[in-house]
N, C-alpha and C. Protein backbone atom coordinates (compact mmCIF):
# COMPACT_ATOMS: atom_id res chain seq x y z
N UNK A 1 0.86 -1.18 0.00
CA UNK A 1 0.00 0.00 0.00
C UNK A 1 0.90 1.23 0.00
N UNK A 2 0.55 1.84 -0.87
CA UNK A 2 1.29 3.45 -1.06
C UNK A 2 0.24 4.44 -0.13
N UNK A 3 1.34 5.37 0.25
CA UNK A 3 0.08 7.09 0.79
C UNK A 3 -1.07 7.25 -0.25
N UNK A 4 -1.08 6.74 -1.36
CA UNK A 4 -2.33 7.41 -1.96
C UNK A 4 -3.25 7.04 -1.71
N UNK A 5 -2.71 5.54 -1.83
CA UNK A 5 -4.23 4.54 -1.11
C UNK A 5 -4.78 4.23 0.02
N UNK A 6 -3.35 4.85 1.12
CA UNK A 6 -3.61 5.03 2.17
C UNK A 6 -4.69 5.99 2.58
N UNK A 7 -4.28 7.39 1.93
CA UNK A 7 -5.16 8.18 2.27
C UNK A 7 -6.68 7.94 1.95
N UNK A 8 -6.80 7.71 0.24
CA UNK A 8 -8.11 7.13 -0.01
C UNK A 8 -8.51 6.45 0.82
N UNK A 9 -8.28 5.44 1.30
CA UNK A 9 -8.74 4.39 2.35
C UNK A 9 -9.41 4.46 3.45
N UNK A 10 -8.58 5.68 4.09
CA UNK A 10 -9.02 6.39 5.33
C UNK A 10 -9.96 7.52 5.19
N UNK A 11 -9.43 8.17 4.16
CA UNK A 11 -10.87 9.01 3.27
C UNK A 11 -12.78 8.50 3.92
N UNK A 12 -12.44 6.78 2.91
CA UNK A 12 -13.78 6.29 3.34
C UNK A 12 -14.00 5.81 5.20
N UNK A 13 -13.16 6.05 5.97
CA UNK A 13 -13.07 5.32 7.26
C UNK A 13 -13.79 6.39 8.19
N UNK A 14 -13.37 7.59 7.56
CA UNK A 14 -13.52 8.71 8.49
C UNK A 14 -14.64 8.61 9.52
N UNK A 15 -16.00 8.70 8.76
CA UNK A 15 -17.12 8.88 9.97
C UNK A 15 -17.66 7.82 10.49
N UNK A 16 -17.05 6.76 9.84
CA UNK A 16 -17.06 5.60 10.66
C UNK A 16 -16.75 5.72 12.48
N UNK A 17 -15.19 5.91 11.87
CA UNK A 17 -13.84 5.99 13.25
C UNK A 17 -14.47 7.44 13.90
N UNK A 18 -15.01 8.44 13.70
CA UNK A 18 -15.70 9.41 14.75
C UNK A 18 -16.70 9.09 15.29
N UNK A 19 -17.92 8.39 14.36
CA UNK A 19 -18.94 7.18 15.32
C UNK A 19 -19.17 6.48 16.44
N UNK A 20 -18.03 6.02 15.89
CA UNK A 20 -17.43 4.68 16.85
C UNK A 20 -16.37 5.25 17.92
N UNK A 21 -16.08 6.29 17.96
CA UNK A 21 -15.90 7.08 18.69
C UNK A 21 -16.59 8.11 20.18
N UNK A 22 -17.74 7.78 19.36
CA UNK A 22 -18.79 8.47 19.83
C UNK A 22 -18.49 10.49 19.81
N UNK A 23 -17.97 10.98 18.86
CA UNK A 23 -17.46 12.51 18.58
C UNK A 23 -18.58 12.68 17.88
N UNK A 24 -19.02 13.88 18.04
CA UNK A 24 -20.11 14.63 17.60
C UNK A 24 -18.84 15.14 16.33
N UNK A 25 -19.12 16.09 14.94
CA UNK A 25 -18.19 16.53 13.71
C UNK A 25 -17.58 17.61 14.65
N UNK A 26 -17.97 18.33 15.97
CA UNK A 26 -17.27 19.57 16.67
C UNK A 26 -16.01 19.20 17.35
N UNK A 27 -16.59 17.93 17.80
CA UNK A 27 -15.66 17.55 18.75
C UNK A 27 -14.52 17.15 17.98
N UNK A 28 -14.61 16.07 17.06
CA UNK A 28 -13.41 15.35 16.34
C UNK A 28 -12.81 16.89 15.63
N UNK A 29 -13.02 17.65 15.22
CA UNK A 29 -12.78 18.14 14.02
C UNK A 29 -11.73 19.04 14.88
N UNK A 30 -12.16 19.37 16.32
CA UNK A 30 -11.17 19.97 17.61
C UNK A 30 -10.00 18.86 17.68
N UNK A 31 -10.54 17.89 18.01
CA UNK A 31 -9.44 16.95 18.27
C UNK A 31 -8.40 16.59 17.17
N UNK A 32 -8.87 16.77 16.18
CA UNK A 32 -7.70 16.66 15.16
C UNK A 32 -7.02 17.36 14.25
N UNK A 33 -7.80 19.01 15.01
CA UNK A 33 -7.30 20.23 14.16
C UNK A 33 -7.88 20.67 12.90
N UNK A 34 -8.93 20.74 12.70
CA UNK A 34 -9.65 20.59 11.83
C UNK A 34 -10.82 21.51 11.67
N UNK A 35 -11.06 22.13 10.50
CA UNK A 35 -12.49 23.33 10.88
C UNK A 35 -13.38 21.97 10.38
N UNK A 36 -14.48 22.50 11.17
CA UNK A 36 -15.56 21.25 10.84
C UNK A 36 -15.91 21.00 9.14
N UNK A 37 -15.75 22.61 8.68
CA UNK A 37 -16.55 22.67 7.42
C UNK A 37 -15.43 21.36 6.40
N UNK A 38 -14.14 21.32 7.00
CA UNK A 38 -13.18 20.44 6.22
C UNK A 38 -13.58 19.16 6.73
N UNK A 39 -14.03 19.06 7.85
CA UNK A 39 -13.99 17.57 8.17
C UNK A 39 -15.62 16.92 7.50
N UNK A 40 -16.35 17.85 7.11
CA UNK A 40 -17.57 17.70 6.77
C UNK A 40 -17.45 17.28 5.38
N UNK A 41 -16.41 17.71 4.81
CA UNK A 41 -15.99 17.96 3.10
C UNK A 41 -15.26 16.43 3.22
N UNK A 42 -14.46 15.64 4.37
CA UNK A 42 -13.45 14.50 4.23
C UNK A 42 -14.68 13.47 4.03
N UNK A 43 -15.83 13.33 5.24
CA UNK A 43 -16.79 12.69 5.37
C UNK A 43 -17.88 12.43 4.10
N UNK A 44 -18.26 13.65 3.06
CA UNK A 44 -18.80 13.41 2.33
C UNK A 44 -17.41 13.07 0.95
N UNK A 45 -16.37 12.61 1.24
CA UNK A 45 -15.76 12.39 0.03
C UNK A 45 -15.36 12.95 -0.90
N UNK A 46 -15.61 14.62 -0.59
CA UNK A 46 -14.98 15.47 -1.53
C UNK A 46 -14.08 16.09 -1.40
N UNK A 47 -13.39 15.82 -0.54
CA UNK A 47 -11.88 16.42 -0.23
C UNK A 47 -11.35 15.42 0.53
N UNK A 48 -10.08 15.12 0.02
CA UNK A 48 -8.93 14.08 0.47
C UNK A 48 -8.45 14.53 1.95
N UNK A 49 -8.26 13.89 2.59
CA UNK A 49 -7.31 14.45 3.93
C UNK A 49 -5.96 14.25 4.01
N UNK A 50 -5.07 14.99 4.10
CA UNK A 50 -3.75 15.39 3.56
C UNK A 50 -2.92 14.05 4.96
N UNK A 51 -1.94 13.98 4.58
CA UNK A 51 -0.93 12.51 5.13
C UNK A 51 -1.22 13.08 6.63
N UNK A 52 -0.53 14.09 7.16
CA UNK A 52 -0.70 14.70 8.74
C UNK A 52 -2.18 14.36 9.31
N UNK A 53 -2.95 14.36 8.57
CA UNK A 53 -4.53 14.43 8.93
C UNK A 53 -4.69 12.70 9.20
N UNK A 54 -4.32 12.23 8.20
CA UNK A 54 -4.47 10.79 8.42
C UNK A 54 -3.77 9.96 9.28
N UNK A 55 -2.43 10.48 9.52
CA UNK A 55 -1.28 10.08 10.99
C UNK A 55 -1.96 10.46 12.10
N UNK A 56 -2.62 11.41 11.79
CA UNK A 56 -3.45 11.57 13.55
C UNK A 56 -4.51 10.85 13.68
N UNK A 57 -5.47 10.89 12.94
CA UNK A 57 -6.34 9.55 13.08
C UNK A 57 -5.75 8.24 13.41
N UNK A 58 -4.98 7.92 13.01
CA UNK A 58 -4.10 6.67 13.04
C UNK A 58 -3.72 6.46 14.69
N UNK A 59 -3.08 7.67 14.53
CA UNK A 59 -2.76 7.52 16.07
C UNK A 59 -3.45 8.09 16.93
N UNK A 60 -4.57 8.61 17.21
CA UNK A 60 -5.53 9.18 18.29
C UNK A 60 -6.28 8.15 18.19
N UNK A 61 -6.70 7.64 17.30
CA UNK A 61 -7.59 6.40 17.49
C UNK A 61 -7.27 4.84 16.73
N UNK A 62 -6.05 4.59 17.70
CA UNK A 62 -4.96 3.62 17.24
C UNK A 62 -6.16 2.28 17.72
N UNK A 63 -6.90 2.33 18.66
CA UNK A 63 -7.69 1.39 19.11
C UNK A 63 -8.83 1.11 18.58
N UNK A 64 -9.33 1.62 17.60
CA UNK A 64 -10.30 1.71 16.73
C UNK A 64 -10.85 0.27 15.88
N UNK A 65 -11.52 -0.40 16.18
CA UNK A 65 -12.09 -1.56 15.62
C UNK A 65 -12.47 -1.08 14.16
N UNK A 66 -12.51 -0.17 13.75
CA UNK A 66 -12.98 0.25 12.05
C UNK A 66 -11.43 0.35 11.46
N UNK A 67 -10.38 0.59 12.57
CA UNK A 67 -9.23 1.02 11.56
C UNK A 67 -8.34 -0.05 11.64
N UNK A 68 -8.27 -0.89 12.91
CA UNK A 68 -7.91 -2.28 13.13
C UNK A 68 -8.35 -3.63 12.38
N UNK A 69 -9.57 -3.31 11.48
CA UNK A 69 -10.01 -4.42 10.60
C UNK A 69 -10.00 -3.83 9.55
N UNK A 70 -9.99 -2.82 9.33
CA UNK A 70 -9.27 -2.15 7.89
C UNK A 70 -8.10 -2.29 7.27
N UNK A 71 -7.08 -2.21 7.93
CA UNK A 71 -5.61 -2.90 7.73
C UNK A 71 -5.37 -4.48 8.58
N UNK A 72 -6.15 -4.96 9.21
CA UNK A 72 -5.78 -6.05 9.97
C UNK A 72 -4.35 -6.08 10.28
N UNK A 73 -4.43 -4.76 11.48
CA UNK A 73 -3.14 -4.64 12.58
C UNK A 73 -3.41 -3.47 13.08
N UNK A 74 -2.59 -3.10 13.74
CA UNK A 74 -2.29 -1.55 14.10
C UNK A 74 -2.04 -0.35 13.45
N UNK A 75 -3.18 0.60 13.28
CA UNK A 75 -2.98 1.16 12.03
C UNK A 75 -1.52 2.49 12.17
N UNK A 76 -0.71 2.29 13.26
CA UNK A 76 0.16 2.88 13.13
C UNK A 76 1.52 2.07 12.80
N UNK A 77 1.15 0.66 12.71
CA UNK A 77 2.46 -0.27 11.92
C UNK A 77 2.13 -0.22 10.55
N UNK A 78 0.99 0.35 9.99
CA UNK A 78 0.79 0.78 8.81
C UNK A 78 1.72 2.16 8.29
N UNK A 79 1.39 2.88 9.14
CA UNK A 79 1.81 4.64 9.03
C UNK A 79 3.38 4.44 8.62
N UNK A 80 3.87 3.71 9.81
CA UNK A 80 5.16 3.39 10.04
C UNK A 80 5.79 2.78 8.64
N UNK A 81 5.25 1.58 8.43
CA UNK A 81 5.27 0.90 7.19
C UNK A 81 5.74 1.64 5.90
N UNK A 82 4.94 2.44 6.09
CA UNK A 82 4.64 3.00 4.52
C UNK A 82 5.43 4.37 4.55
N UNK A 83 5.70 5.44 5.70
CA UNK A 83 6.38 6.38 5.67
C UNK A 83 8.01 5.91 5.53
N UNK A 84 8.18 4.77 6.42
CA UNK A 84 9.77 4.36 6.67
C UNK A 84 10.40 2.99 6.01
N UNK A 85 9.06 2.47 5.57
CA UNK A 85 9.54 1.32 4.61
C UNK A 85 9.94 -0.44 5.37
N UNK A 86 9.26 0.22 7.29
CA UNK A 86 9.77 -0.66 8.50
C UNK A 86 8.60 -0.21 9.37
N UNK A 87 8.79 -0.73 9.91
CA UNK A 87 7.90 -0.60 11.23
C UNK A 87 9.03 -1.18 12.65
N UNK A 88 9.06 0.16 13.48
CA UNK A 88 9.68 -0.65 15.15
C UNK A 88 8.98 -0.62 15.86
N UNK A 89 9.19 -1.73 16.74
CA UNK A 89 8.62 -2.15 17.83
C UNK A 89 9.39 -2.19 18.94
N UNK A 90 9.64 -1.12 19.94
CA UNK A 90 10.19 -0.84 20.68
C UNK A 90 9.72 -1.75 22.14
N UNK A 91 10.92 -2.13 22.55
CA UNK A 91 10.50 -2.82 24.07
C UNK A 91 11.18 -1.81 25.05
N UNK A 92 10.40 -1.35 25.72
CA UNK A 92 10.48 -0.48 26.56
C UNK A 92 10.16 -1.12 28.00
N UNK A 93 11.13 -1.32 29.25
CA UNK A 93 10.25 -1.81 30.25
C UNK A 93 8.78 -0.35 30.80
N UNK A 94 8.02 -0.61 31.66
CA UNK A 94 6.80 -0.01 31.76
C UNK A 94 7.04 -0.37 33.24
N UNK A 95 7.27 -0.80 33.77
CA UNK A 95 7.79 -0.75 35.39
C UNK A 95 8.81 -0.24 36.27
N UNK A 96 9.79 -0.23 35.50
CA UNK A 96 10.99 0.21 36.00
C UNK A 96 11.59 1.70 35.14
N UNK A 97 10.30 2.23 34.19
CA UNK A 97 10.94 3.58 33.64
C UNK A 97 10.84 4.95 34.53
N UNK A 98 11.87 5.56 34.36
CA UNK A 98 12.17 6.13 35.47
C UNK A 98 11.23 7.49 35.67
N UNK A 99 10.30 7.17 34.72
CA UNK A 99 9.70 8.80 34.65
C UNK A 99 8.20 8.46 35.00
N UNK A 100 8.11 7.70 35.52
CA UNK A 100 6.77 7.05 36.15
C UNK A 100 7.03 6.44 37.57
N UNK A 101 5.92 6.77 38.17
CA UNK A 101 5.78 6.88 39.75
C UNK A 101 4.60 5.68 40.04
N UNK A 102 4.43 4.69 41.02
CA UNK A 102 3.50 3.79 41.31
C UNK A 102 2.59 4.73 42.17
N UNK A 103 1.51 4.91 41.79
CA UNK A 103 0.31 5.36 42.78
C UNK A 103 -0.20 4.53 43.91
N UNK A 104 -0.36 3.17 43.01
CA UNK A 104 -1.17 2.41 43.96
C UNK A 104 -1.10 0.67 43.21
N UNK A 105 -0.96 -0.36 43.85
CA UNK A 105 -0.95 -1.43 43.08
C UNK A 105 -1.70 -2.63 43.85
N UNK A 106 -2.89 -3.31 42.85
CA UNK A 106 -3.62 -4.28 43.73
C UNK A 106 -3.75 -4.95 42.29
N UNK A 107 -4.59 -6.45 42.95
CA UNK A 107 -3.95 -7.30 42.37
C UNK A 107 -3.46 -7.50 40.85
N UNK A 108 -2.33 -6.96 40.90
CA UNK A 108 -1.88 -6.85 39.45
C UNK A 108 -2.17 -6.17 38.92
N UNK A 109 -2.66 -5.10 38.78
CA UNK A 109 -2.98 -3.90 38.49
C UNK A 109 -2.04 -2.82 39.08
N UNK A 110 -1.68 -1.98 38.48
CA UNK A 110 -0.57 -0.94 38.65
C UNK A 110 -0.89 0.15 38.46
N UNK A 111 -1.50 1.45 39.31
CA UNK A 111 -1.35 2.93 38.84
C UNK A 111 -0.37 3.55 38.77
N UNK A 112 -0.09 4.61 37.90
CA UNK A 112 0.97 5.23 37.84
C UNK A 112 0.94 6.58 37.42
N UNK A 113 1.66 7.54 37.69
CA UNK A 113 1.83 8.94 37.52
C UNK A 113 3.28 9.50 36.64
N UNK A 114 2.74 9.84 35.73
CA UNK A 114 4.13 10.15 34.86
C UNK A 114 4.68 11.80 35.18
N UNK A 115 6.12 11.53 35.98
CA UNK A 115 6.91 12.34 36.30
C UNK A 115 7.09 13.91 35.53
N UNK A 116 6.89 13.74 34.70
CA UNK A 116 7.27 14.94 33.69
C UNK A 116 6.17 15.48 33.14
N UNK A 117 4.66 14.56 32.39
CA UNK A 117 3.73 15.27 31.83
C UNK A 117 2.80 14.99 32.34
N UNK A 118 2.49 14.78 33.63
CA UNK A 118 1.14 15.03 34.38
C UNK A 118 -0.18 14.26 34.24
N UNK A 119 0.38 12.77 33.76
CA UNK A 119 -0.57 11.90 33.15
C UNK A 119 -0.46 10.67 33.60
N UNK A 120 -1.55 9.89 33.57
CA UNK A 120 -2.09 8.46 34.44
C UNK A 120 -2.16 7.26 33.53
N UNK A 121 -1.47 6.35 33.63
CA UNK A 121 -1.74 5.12 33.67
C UNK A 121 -2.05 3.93 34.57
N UNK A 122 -2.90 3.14 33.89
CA UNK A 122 -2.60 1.97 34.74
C UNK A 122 -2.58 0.68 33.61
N UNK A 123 -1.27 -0.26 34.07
CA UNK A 123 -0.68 -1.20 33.41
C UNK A 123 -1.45 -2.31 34.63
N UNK A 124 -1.41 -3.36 33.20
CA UNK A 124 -2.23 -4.69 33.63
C UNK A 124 -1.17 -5.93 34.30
N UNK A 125 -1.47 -6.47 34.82
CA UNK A 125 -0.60 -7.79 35.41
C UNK A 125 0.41 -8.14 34.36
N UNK A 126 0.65 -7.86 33.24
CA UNK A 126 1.67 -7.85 32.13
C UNK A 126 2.87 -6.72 32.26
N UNK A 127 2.53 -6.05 32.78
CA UNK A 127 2.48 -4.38 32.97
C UNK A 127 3.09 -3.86 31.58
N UNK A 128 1.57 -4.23 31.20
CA UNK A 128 1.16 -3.85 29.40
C UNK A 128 0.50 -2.40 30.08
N UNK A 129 0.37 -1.00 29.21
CA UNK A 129 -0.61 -0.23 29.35
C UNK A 129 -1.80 -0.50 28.76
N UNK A 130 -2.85 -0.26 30.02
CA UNK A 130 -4.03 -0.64 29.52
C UNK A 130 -5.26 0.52 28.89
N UNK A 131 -4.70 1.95 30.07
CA UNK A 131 -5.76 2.41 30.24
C UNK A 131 -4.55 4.18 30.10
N UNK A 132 -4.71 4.88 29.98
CA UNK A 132 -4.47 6.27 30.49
C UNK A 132 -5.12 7.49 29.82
N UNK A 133 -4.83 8.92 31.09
CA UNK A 133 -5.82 9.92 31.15
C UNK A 133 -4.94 10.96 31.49
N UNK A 134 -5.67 11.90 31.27
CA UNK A 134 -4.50 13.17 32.05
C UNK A 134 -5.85 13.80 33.27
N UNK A 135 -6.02 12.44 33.29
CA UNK A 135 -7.07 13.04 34.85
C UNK A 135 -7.25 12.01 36.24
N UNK A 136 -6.67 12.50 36.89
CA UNK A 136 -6.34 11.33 38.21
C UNK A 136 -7.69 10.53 39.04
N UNK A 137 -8.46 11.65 38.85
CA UNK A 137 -9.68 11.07 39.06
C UNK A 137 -10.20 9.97 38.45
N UNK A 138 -10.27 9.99 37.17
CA UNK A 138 -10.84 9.21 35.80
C UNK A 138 -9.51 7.74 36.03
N UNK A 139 -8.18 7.89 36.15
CA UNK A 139 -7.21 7.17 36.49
C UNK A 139 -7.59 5.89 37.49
N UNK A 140 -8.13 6.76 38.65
CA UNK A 140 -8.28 5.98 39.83
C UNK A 140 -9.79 5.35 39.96
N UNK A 141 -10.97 5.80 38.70
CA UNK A 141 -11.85 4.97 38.78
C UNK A 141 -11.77 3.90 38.18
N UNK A 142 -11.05 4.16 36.89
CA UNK A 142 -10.76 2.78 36.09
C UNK A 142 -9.65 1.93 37.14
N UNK A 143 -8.82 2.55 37.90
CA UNK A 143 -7.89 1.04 38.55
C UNK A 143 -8.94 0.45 39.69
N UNK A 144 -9.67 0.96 40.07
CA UNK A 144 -10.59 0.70 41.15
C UNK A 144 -11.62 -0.43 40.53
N UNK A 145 -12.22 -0.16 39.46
CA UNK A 145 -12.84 -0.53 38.95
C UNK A 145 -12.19 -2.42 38.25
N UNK A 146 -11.32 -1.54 37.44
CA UNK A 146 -10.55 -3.29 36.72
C UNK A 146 -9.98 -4.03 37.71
N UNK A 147 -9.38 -3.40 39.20
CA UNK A 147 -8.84 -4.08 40.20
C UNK A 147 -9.88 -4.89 40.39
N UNK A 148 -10.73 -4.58 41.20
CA UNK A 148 -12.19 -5.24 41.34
C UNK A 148 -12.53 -6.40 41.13
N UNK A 149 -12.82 -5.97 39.80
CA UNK A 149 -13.11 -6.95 38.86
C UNK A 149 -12.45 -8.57 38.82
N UNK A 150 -11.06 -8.10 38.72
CA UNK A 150 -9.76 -8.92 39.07
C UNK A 150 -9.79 -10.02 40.16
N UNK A 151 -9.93 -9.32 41.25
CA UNK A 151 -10.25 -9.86 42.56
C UNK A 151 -11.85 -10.84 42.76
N UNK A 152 -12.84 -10.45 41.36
CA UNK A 152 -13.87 -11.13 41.30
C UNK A 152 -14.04 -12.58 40.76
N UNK A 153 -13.31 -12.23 39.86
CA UNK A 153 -12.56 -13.40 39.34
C UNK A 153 -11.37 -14.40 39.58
N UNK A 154 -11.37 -13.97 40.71
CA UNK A 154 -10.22 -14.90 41.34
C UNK A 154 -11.19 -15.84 42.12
């Protein structure tokens, strides 16, 4: 797959992936820099969305079941793919990086506070990231919540 067809591709994905999103055209069109009247023009198919436009979709809504069965993978090992001719896959530990702080940890579940940009995760008994927010509140309902759960199933 080349950028052209990339873009076409995603062209047709668009109001799918804001749907399924649940974004009203105000909201997405904020979130991805966008005057609505352009994102209104991508949606009805008459204007292409330029490579930058489509890397952010890609990656703001990397979790996207419309863009994940569209390429069958990650649509940023696509991006990657096709801009660099490779795709990396970086192993990074997620426990021991030094710019993250443990909040709180139950069973297997891990909160965490990132040192430098003011943002929440919580990594799963893998200490895969599962979940993050730049709101501690929202942080600590989801670890509360999947902890829970965890412990229900045990």
């Amino acid at each position: 797959m080349d950028r052209q067809s990339f873009t076409d591709l995603i062209q047709t994905k668009f109001k799918m992936v804001r749907i399924e999103a649940g974004y009203t055209q105000d909201t997405m069109a904020q979130t991805i820099s966008l005057s609505k009247k352009t994102l209104v023009q991508i949606e009805k198919e008459r204007v292409l969305p330029n490579w930058t436009t489509c890397v952010s979709i890609c990656a703001l809504f990397r979790d996207s079941d419309v863009l994940n069965s569209t390429f069958g993978c990650d649509p940023l090992e696509m991006v990657q793919t096709i801009s660099r001719n490779h795709c990396a896959y970086p192993n990074h530990s997620t426990t021991s990086d030094i710019y993250w702080n443990t909040v709180d940890s139950r069973n297997g579940y891990i909160l965490q506070s990132n040192k430098v940009s003011d943002i929440y995760r919580v990594l799963n008994n893998e200490t895969q990231p599962i979940f993050g927010t730049s709101k501690l509140r929202e942080a600590e309902t989801y670890f509360g919540r999947i902890s829970k759960e965890e412990l229900m199933h045990v």
